[in-house]
C-alpha atoms as a PDB file:
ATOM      1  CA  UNK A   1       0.000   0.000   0.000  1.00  0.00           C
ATOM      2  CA  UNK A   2       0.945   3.677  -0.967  1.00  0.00           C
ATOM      3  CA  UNK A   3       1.436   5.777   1.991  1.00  0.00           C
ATOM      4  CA  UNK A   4      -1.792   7.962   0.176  1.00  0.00           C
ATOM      5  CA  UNK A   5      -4.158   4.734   0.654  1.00  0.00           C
ATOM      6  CA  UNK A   6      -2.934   3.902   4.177  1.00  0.00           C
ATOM      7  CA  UNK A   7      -3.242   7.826   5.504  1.00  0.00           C
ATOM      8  CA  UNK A   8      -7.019   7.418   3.382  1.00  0.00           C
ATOM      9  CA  UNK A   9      -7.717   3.980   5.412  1.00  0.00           C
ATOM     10  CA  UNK A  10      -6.510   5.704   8.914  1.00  0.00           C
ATOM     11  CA  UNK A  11      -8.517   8.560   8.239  1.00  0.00           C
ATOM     12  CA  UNK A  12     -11.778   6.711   7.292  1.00  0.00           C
ATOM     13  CA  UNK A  13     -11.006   4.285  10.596  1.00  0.00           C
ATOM     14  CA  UNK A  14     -10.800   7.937  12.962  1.00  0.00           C
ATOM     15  CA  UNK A  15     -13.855   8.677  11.500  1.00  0.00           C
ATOM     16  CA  UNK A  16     -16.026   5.626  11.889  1.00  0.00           C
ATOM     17  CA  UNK A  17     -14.563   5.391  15.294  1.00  0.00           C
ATOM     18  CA  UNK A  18     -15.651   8.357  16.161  1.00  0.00           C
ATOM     19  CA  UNK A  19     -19.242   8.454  14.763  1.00  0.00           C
ATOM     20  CA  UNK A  20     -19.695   5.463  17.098  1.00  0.00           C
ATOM     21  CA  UNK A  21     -18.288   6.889  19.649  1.00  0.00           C
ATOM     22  CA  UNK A  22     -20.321  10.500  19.409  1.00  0.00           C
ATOM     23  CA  UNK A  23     -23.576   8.043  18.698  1.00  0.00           C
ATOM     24  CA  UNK A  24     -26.363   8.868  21.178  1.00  0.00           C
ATOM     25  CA  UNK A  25     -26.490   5.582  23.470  1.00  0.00           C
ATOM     26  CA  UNK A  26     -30.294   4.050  23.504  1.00  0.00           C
ATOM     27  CA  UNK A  27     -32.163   5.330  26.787  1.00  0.00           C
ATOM     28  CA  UNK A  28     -29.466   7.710  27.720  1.00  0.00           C
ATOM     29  CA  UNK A  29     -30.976  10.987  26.390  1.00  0.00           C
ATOM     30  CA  UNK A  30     -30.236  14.165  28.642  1.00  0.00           C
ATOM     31  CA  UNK A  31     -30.845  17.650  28.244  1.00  0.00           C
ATOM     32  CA  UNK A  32     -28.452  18.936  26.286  1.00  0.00           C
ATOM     33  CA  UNK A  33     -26.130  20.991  27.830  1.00  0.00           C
ATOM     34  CA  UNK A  34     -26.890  24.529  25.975  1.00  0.00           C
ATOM     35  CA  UNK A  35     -30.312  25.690  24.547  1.00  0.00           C
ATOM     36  CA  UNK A  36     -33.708  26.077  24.815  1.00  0.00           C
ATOM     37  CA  UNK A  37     -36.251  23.387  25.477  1.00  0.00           C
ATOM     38  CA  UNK A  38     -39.754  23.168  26.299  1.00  0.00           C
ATOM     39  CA  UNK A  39     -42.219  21.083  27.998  1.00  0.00           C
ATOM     40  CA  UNK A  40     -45.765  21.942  27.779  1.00  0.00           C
ATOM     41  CA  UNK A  41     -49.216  20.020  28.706  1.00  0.00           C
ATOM     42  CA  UNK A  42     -51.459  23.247  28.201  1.00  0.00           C
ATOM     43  CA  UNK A  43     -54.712  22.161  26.660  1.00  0.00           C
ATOM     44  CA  UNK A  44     -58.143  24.015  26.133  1.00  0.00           C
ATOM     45  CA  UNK A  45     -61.263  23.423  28.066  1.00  0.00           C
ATOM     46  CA  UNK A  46     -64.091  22.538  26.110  1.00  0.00           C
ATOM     47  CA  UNK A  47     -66.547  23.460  28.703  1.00  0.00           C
ATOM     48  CA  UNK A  48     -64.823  26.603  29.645  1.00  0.00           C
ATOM     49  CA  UNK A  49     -62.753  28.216  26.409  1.00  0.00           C
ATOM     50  CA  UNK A  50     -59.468  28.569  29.599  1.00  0.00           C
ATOM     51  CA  UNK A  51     -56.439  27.168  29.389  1.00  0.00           C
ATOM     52  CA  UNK A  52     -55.518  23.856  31.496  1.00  0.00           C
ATOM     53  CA  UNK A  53     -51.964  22.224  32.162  1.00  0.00           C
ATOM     54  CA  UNK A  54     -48.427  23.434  32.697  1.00  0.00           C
ATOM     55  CA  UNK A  55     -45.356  24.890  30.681  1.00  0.00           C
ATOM     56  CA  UNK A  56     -41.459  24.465  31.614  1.00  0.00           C
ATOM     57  CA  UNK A  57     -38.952  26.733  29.363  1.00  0.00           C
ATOM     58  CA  UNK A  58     -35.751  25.593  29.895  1.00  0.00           C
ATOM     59  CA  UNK A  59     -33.049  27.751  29.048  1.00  0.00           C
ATOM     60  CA  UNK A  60     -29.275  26.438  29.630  1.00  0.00           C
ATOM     61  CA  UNK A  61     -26.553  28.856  28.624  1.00  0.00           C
ATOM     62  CA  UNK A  62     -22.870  28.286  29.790  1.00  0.00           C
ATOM     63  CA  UNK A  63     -23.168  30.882  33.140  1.00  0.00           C
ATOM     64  CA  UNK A  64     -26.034  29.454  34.428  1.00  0.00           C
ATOM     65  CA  UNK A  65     -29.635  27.166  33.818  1.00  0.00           C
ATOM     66  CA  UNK A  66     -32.732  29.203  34.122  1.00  0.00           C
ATOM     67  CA  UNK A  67     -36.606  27.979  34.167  1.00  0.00           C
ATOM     68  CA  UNK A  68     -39.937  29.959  33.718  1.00  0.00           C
ATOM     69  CA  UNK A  69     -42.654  28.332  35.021  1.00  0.00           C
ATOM     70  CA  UNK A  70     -45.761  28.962  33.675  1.00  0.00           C
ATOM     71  CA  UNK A  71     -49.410  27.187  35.002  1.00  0.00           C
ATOM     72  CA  UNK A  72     -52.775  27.520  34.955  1.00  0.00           C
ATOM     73  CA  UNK A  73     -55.331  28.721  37.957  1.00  0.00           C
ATOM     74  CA  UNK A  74     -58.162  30.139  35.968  1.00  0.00           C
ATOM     75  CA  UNK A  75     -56.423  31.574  33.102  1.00  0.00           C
ATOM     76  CA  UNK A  76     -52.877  30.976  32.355  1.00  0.00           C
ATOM     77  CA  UNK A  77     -50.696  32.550  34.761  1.00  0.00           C
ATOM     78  CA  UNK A  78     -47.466  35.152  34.045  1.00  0.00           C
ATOM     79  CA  UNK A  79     -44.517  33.107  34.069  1.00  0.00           C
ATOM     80  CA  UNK A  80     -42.669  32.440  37.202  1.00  0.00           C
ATOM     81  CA  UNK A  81     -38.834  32.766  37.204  1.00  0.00           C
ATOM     82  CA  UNK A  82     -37.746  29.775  39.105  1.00  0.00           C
ATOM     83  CA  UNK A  83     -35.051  30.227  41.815  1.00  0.00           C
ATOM     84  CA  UNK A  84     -32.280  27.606  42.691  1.00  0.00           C
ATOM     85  CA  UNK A  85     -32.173  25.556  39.303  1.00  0.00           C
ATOM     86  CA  UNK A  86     -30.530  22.268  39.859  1.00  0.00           C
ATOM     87  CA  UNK A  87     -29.758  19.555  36.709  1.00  0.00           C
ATOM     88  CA  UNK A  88     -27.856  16.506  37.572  1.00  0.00           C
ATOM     89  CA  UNK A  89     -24.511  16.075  35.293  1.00  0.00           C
ATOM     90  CA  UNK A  90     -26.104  13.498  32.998  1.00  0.00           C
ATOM     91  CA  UNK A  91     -29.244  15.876  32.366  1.00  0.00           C
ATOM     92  CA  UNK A  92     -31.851  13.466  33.087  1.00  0.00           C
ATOM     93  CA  UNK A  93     -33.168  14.883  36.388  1.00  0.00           C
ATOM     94  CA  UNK A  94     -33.829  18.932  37.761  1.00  0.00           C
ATOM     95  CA  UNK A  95     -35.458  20.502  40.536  1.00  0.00           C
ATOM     96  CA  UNK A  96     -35.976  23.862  40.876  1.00  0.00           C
ATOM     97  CA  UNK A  97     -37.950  26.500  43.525  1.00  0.00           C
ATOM     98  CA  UNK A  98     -40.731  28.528  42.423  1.00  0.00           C
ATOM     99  CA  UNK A  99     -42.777  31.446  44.633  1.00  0.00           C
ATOM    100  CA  UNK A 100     -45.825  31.832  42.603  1.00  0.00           C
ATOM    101  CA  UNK A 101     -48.205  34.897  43.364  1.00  0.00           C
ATOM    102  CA  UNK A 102     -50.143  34.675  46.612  1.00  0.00           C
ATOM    103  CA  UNK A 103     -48.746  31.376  46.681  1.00  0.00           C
ATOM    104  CA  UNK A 104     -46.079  29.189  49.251  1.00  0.00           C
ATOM    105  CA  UNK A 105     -42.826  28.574  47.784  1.00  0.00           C
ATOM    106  CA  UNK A 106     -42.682  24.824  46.247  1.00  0.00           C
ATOM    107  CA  UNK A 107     -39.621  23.017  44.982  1.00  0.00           C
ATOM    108  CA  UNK A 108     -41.059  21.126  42.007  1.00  0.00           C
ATOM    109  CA  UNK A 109     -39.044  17.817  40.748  1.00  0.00           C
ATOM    110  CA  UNK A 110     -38.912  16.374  37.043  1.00  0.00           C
ATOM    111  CA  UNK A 111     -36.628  13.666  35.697  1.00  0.00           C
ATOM    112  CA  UNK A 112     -36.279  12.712  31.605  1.00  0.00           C
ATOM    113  CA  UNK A 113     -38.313  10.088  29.942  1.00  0.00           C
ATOM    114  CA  UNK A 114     -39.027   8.559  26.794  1.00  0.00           C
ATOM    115  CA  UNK A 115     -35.409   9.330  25.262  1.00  0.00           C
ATOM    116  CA  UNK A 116     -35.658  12.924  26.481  1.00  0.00           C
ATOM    117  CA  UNK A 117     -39.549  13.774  25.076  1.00  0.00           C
ATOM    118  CA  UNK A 118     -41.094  13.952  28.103  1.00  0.00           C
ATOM    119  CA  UNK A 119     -40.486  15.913  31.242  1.00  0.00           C
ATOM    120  CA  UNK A 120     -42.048  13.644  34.177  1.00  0.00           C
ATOM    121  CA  UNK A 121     -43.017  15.491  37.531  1.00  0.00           C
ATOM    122  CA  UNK A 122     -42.959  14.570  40.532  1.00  0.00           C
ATOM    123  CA  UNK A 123     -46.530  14.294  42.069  1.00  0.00           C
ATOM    124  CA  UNK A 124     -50.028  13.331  41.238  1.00  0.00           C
ATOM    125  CA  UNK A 125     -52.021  14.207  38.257  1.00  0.00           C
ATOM    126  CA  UNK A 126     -55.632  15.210  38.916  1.00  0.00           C
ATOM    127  CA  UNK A 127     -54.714  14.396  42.520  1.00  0.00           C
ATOM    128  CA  UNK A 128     -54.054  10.978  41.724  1.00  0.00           C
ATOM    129  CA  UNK A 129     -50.563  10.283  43.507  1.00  0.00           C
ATOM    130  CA  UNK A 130     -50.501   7.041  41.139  1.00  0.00           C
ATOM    131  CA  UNK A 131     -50.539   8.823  38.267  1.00  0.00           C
ATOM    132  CA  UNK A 132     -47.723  10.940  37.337  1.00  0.00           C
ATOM    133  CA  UNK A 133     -47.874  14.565  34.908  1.00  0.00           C
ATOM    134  CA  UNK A 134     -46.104  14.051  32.321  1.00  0.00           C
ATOM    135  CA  UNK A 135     -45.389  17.386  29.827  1.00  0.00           C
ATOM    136  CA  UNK A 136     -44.242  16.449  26.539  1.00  0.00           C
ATOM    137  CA  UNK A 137     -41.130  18.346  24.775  1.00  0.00           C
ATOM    138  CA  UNK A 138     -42.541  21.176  22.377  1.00  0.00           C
ATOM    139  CA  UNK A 139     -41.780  20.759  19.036  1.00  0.00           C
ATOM    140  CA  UNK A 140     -44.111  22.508  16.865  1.00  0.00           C
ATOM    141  CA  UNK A 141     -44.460  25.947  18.346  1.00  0.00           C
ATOM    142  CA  UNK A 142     -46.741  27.209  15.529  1.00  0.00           C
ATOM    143  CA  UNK A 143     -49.351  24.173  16.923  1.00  0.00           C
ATOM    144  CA  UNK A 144     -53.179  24.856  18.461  1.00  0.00           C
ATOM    145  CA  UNK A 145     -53.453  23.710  22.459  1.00  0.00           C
ATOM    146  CA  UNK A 146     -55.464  20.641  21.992  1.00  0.00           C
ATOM    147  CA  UNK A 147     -58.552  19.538  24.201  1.00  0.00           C
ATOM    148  CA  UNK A 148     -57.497  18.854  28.018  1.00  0.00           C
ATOM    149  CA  UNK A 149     -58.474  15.567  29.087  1.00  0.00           C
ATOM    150  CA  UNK A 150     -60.601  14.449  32.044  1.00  0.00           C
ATOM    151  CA  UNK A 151     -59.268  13.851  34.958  1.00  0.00           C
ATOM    152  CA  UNK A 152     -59.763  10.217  35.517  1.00  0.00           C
ATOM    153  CA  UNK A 153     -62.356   8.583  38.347  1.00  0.00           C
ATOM    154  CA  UNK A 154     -60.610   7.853  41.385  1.00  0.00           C
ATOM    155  CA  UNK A 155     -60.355   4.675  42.601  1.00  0.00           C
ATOM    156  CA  UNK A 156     -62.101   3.973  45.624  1.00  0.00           C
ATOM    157  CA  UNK A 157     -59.935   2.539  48.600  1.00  0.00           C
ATOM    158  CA  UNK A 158     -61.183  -0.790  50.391  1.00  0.00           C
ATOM    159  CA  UNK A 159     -61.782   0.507  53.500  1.00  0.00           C
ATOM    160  CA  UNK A 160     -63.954   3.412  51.736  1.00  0.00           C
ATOM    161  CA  UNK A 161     -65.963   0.603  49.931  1.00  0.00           C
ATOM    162  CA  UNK A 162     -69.839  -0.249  51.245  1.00  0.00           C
ATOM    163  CA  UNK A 163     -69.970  -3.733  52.981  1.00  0.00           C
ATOM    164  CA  UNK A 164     -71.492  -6.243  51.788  1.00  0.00           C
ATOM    165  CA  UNK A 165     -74.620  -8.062  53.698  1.00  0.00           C
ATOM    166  CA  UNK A 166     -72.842 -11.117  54.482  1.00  0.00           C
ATOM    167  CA  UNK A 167     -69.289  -9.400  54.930  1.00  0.00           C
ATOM    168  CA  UNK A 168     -68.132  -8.436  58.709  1.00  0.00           C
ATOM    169  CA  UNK A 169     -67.037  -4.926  59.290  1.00  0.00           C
ATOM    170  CA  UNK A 170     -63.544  -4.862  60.204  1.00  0.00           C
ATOM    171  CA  UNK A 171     -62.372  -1.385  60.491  1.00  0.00           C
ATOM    172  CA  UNK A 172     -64.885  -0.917  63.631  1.00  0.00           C
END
């Protein structure tokens, strides 16, 4: 070989090896560590015409992360500059403080999922402990809200259940 064709063969093998290498690994999607990213649920109430849901902006520049928090309570509220932003190093989970109007201070806690589309908080949706909100990663920012959902029925717990005839009460 020509030293031409092996300095062509090196070059292609630094390049392969590093297209693998810089490859996204499956299920390890952060936030990426500059930019602008948001997460939105905000939906339209058919009965109502008002907004429903929450929005996250994420903005991550190279001094510092902020987050404007923006929710509904009626109609949709001014955004809320969030105090004491915190990402983890891999980008998959933040927390971050928020003091909305004639509200208590909350810390509010999200982590990544579905390869980075979805920011997952922490708590319950519709009050429902079991069932997580999830606000998807905004794409199209020319898009209508769509329709927000019903909340779904609670479930009943056992000891809130009417007894039977033939079944003895136990919680007496």
């Amino acid at each position: 070989m020509t030293k031409t064709r092996r300095a062509a063969f090196a070059g292609a093998i630094l390049l392969a090896s590093c297209a693998v290498l810089a490859a996204p690994k499956k299920g390890s999607a952060g936030l990426p560590r500059y930019g602008m990213m948001v997460f939105s649920d905000l939906c339209i109430h058919n009965d109502s015409g008002e907004f429903g849901g929450q929005r996250i902006t994420l903005q991550r520049f190279a001094e510092v992360d902020t987050v404007l928090y923006e929710y509904t309570a009626g109609g949709l509220s001014w955004p809320v500059v969030a105090s004491d932003v915190n990402i983890d190093p891999r980008g998959r989970q933040l927390y971050f403080t928020v003091r909305p109007p004639d509200e208590e201070e909350r810390t509010i806690s999200a982590r990544l999922a579905d390869n980075g589309r979805t920011l997952v908080l922490e708590g319950g949706y519709c009050g429902d402990e079991a069932v997580p909100m999830r606000l998807p990663l905004v794409t199209d920012y020319g898009r209508k809200a769509g329709t927000c959902r019903a909340c779904p029925v609670p479930k009943k717990k056992k000891e809130d259940m009417p007894l039977l005839d033939n079944e003895p009460d136990t919680n007496a």
